[in-house]
Protein backbone atom coordinates (compact mmCIF):
# COMPACT_ATOMS: atom_id res chain seq x y z
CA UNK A 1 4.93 38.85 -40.44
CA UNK A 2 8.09 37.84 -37.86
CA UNK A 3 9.44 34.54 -38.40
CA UNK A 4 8.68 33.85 -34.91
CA UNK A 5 5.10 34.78 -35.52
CA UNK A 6 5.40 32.53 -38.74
CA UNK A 7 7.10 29.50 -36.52
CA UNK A 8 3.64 29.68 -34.01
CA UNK A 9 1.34 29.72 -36.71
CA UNK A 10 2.72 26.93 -38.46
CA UNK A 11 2.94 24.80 -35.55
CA UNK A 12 -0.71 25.75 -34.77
CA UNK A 13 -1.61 24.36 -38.48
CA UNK A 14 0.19 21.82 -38.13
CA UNK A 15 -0.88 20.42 -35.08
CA UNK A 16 -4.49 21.34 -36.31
CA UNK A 17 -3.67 18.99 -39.45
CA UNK A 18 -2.53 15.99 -37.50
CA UNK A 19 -5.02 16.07 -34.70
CA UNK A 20 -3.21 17.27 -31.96
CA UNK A 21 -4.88 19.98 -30.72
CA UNK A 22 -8.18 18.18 -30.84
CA UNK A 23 -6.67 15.34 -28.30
CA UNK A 24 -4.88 17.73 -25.98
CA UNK A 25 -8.27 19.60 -26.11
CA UNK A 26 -10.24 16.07 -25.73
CA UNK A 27 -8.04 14.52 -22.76
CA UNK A 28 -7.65 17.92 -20.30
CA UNK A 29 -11.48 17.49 -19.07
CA UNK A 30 -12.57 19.31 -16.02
CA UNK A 31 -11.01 18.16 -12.63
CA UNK A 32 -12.28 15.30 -10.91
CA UNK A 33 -13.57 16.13 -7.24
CA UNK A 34 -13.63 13.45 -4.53
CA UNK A 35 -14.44 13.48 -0.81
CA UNK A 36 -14.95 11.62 2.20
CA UNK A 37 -15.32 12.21 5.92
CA UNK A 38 -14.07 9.87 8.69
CA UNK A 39 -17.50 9.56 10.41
CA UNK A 40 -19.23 8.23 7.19
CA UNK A 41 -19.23 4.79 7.13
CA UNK A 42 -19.57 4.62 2.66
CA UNK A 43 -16.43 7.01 3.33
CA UNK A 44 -14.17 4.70 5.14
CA UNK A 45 -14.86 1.39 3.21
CA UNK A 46 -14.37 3.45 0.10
CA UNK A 47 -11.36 4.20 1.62
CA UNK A 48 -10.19 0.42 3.05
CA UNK A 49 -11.50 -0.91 -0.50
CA UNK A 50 -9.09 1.90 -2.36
CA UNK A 51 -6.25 1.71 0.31
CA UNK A 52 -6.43 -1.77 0.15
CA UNK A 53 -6.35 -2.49 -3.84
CA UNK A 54 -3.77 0.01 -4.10
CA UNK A 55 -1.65 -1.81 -1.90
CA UNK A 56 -2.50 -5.45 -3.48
CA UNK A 57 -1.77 -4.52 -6.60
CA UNK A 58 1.79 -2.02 -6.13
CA UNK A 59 4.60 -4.16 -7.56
CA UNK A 60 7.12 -3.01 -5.12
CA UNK A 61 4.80 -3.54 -2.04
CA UNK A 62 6.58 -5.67 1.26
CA UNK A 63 3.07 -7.05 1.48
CA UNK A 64 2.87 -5.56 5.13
CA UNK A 65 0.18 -2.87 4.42
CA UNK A 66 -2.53 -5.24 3.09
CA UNK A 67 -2.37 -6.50 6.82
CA UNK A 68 -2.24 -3.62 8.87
CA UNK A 69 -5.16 -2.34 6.58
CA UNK A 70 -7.18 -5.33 7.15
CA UNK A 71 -6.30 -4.60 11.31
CA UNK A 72 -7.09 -1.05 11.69
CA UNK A 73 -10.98 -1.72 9.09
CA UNK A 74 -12.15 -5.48 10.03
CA UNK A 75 -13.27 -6.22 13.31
CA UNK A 76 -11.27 -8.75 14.90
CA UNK A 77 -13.42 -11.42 15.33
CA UNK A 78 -14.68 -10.91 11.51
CA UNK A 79 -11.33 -11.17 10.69
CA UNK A 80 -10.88 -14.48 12.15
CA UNK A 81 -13.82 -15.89 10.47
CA UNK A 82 -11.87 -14.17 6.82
CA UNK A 83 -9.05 -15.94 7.58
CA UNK A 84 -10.77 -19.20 8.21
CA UNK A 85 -12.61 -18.23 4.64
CA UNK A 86 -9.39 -17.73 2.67
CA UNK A 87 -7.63 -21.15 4.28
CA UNK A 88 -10.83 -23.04 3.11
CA UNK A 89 -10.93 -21.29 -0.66
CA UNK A 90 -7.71 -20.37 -0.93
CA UNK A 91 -8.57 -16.24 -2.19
CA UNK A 92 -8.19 -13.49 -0.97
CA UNK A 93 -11.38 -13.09 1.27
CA UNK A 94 -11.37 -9.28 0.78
CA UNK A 95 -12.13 -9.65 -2.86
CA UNK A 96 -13.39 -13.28 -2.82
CA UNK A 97 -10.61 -13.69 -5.65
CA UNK A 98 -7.26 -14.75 -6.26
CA UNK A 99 -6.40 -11.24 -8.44
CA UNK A 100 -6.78 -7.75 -8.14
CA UNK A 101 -9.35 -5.85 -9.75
CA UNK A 102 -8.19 -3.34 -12.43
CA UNK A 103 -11.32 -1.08 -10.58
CA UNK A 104 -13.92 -0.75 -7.90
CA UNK A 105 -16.74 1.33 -6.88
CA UNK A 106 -18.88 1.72 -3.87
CA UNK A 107 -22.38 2.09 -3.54
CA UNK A 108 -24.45 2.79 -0.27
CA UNK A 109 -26.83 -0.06 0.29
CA UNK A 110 -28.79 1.61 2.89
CA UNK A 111 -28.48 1.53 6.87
CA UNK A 112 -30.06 -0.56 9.78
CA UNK A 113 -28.15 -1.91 12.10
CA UNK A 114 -25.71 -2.00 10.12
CA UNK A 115 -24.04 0.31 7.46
CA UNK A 116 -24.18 -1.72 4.32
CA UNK A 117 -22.89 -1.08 0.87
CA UNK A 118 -22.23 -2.81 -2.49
CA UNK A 119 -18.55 -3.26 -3.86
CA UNK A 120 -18.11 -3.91 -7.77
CA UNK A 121 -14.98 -5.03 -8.99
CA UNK A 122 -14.11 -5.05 -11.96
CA UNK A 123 -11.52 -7.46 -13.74
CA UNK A 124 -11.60 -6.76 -17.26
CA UNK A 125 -13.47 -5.04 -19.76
CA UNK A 126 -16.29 -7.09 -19.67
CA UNK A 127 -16.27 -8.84 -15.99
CA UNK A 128 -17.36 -7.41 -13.01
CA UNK A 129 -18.18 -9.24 -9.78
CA UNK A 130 -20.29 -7.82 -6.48
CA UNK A 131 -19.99 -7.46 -2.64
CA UNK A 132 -21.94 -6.52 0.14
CA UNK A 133 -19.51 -5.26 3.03
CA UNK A 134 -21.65 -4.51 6.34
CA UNK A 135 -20.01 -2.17 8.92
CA UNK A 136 -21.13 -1.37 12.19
CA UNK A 137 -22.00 2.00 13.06
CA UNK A 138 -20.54 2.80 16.29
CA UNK A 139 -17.37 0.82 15.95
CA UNK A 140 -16.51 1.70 12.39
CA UNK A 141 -15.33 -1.88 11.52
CA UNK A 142 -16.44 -4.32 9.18
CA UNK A 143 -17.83 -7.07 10.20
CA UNK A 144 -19.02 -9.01 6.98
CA UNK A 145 -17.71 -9.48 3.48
CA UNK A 146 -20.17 -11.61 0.74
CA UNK A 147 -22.84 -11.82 -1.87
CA UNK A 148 -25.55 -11.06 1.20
CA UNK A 149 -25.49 -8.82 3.61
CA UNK A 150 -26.13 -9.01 7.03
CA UNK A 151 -29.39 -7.92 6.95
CA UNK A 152 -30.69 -10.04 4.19
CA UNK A 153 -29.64 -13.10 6.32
């Protein structure tokens, strides 16, 4: 046997021994797949929600994007009636919080006459918290942020 060939085999064993071939097994996984398309309404507040945690939560952010995110998804007069929201609880009236969620998810709530889905958040381990976001289906922009949605009103 080479002493290269001796080198590889004792590094397999090794790494066998400590553990480290099971974890590099363990944490490759199979590739994570996700899509979207512009016309589908789940798609773009998926999209706002991600675009707009992302952007709440970099460090080195100017604090600019969380506003022209909020321009180009909300409708403007919804967005008026947010900002009246967050001057009256002080929070961030996308998340109804003063944080940033370490996660979120999206879940389609069904559609009349309005698109409506469900937003978790979640803040720790254990804590989650839940909105309904209604969009409109023509316009593409959100035009309600709560625990109901439109419909249920």
């Amino acid at each position: 046997m080479s002493s290269k060939t001796r080198a590889v085999l004792t590094a397999g064993v090794l790494a066998v021994a400590l553990g480290l071939g099971a974890t590099a097994q363990a944490s490759a996984g199979a590739p994570r797949t996700v899509s979207g398309s512009p016309a589908d309404n789940i798609s773009r507040i998926a999209d706002f929600y991600g675009a707009y945690i992302d952007a709440e939560s970099d460090p080195d952010g100017s604090g600019n994007l969380p506003t022209a995110l909020r321009a180009y998804y909300i409708a403007p007069t919804y967005l008026k009636k947010l900002k009246a929201w967050e001057n009256r609880e002080h929070a961030d009236g996308v998340l109804r919080a003063q944080n940033t969620p370490l996660k979120w998810k999206v879940t389609d709530n069904g559609t009349g006459k309005y698109t409506e889905a469900v937003i978790t958040l979640t803040w720790s381990r254990n804590t989650t918290s839940k909105l309904v976001v209604d969009m409109t289906r023509d316009t593409h922009k959100i035009v309600n942020i709560g625990t109901k949605g439109l419909g249920s009103k």
